[in-house]
C-alpha atoms as a PDB file:
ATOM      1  CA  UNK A   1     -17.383  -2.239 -10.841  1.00  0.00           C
ATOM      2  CA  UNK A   2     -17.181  -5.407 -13.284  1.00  0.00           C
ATOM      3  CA  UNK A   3     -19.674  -8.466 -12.779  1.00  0.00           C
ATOM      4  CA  UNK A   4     -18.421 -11.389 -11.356  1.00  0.00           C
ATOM      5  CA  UNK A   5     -19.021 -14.511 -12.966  1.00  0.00           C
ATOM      6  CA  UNK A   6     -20.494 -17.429 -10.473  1.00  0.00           C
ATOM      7  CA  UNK A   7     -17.010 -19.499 -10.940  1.00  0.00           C
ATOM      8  CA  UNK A   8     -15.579 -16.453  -9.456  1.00  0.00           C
ATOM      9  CA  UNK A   9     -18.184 -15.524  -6.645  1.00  0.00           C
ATOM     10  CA  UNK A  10     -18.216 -19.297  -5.427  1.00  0.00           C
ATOM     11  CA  UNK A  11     -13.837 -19.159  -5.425  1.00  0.00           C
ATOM     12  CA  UNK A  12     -14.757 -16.442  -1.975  1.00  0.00           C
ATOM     13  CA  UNK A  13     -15.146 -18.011   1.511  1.00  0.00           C
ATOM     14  CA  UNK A  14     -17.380 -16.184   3.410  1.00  0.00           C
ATOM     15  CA  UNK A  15     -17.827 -17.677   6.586  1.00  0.00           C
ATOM     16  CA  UNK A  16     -19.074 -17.758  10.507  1.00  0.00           C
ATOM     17  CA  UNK A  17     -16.578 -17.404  13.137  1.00  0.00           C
ATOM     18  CA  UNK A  18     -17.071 -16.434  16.749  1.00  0.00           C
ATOM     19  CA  UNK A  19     -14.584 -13.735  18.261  1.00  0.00           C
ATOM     20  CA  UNK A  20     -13.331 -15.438  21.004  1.00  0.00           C
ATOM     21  CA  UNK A  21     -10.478 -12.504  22.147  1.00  0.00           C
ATOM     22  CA  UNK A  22     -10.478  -8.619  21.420  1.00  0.00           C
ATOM     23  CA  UNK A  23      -7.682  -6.212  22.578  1.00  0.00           C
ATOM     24  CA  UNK A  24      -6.880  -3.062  21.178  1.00  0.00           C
ATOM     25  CA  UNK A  25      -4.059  -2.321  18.070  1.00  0.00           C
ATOM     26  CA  UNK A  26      -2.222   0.459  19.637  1.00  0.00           C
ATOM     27  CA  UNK A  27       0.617  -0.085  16.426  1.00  0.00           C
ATOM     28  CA  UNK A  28      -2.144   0.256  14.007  1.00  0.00           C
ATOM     29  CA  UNK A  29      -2.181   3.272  11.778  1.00  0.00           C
ATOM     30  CA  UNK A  30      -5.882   3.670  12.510  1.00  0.00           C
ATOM     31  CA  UNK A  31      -7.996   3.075  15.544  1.00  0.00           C
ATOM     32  CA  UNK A  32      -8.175  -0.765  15.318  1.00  0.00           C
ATOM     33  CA  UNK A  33      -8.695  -4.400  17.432  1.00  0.00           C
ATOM     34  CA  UNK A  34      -6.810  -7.071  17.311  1.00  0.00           C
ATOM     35  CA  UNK A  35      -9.287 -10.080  16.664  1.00  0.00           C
ATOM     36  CA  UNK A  36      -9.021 -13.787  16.846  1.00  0.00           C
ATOM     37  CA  UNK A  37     -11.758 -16.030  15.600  1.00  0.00           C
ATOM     38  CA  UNK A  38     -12.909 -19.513  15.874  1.00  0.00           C
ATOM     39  CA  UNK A  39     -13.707 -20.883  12.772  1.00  0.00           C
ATOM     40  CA  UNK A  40     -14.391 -24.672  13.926  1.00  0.00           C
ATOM     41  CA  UNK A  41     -12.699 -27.652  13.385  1.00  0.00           C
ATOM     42  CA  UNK A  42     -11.578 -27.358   9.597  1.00  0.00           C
ATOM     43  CA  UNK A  43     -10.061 -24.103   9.482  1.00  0.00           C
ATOM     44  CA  UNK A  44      -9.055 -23.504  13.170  1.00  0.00           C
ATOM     45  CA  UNK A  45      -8.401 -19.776  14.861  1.00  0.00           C
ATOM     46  CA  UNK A  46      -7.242 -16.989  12.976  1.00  0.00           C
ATOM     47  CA  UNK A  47      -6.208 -13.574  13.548  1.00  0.00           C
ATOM     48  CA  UNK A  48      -7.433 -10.486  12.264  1.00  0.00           C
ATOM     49  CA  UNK A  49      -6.982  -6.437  12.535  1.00  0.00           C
ATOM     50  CA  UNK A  50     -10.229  -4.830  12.301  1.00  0.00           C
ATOM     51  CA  UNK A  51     -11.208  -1.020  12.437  1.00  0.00           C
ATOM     52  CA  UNK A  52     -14.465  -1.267  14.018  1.00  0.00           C
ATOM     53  CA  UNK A  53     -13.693   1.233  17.268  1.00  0.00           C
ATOM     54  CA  UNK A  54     -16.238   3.705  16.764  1.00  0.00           C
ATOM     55  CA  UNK A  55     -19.090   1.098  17.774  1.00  0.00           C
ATOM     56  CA  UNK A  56     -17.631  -1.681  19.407  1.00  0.00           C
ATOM     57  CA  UNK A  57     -15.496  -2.425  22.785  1.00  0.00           C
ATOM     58  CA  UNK A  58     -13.611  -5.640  23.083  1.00  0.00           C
ATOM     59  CA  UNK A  59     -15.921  -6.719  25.722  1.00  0.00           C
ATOM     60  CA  UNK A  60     -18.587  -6.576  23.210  1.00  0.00           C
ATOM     61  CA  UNK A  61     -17.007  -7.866  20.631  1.00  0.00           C
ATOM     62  CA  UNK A  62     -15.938 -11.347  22.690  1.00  0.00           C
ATOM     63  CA  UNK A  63     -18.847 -14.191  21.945  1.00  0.00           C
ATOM     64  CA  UNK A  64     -19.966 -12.218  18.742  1.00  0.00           C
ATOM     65  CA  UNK A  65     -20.242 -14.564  15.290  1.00  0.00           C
ATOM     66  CA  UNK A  66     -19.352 -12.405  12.474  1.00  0.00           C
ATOM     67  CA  UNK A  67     -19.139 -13.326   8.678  1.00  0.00           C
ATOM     68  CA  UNK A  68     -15.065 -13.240   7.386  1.00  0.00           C
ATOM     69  CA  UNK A  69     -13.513 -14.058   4.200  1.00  0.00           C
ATOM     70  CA  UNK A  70     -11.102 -16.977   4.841  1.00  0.00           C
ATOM     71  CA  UNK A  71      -9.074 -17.498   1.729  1.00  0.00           C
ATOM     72  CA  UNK A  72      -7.326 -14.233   1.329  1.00  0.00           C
ATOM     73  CA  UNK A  73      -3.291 -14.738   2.139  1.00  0.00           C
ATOM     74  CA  UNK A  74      -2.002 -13.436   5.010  1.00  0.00           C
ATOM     75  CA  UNK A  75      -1.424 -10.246   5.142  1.00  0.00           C
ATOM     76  CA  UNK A  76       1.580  -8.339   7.709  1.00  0.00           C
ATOM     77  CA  UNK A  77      -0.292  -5.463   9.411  1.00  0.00           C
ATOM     78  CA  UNK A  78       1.787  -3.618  11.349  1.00  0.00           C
ATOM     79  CA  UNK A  79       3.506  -6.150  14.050  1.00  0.00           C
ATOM     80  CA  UNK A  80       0.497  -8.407  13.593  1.00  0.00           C
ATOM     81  CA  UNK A  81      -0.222 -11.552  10.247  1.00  0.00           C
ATOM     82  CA  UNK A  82      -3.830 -11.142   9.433  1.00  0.00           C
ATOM     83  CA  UNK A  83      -5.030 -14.474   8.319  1.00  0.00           C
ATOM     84  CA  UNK A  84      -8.864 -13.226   7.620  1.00  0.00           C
ATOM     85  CA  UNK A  85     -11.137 -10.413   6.824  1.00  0.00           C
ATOM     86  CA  UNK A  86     -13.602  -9.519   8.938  1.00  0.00           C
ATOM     87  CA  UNK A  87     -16.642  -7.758   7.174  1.00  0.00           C
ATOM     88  CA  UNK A  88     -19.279  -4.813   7.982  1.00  0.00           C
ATOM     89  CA  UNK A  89     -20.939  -1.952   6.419  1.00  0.00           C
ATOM     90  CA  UNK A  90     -19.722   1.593   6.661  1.00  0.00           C
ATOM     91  CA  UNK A  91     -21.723   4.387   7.644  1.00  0.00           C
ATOM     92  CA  UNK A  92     -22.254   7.824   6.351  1.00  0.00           C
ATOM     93  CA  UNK A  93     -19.957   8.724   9.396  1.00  0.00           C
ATOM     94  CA  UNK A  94     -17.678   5.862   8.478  1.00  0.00           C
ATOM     95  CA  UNK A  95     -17.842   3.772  11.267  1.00  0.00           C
ATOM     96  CA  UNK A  96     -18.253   0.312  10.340  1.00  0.00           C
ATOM     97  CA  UNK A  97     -21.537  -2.376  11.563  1.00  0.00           C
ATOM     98  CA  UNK A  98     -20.184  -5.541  11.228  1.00  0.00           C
ATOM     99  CA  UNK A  99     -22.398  -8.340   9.415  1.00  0.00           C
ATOM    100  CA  UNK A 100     -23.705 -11.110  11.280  1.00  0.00           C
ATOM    101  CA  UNK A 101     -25.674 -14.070  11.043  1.00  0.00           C
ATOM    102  CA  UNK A 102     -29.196 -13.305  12.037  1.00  0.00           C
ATOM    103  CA  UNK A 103     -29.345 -16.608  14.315  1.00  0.00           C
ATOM    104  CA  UNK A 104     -26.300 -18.612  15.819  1.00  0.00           C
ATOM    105  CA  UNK A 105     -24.983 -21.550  13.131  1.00  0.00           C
ATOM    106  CA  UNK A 106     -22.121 -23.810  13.487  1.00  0.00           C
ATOM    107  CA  UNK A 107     -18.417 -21.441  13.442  1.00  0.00           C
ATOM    108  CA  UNK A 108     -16.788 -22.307   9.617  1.00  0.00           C
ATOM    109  CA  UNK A 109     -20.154 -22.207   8.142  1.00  0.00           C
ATOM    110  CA  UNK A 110     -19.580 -21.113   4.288  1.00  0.00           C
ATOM    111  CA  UNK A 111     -22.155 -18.678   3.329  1.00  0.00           C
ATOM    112  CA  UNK A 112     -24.577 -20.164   0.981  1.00  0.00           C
END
């Protein structure tokens, strides 16, 4: 993998938004949710498809603050627009832990 310069590391947003709905992604080619997040004031709610079934159930995933990348463009997913990207970490089995903020800070926070 090429470095990135810091011009080019500061042009990603990560950021904080809470999941405020989950529902499953029956269209989706793998097992997947449906998320939308609240990103505060500035950016608003967006919607994203995530494939994070192995360790999560929408119940669980509902209240959770995760770290997304919020200047991608949209992207068609099946029926669904994906308007973020949700990250995590994939296992050796390849199920994915999603990163999180270690303590609750205001949704839209940019990672610093």
């Amino acid at each position: 993998m090429a470095d990135l310069s810091w011009p080019e590391f500061e042009q990603v947003e990560l950021r904080v938004g809470t999941i405020i709905d989950a529902k499953p992604f029956p269209e989706a080619r793998n097992p997947s949710y449906i998320l939308q997040l609240d990103f505060g004031p500035e950016i608003g709610t967006r919607q994203s498809s995530a494939q994070i079934t192995d360790l999560y159930s929408p119940e669980d995933l509902v209240g959770r603050q995760v770290m997304a990348v919020t200047n991608f463009p949209p992207k068609q997913i099946g029926p669904i627009m994906s308007a973020c990207l949700v990250t995590g970490f994939h296992r050796d089995d390849n199920s994915v832990v999603l990163a999180v903020p270690d303590a609750e800070v205001p949704n839209g926070t940019r990672l610093a």
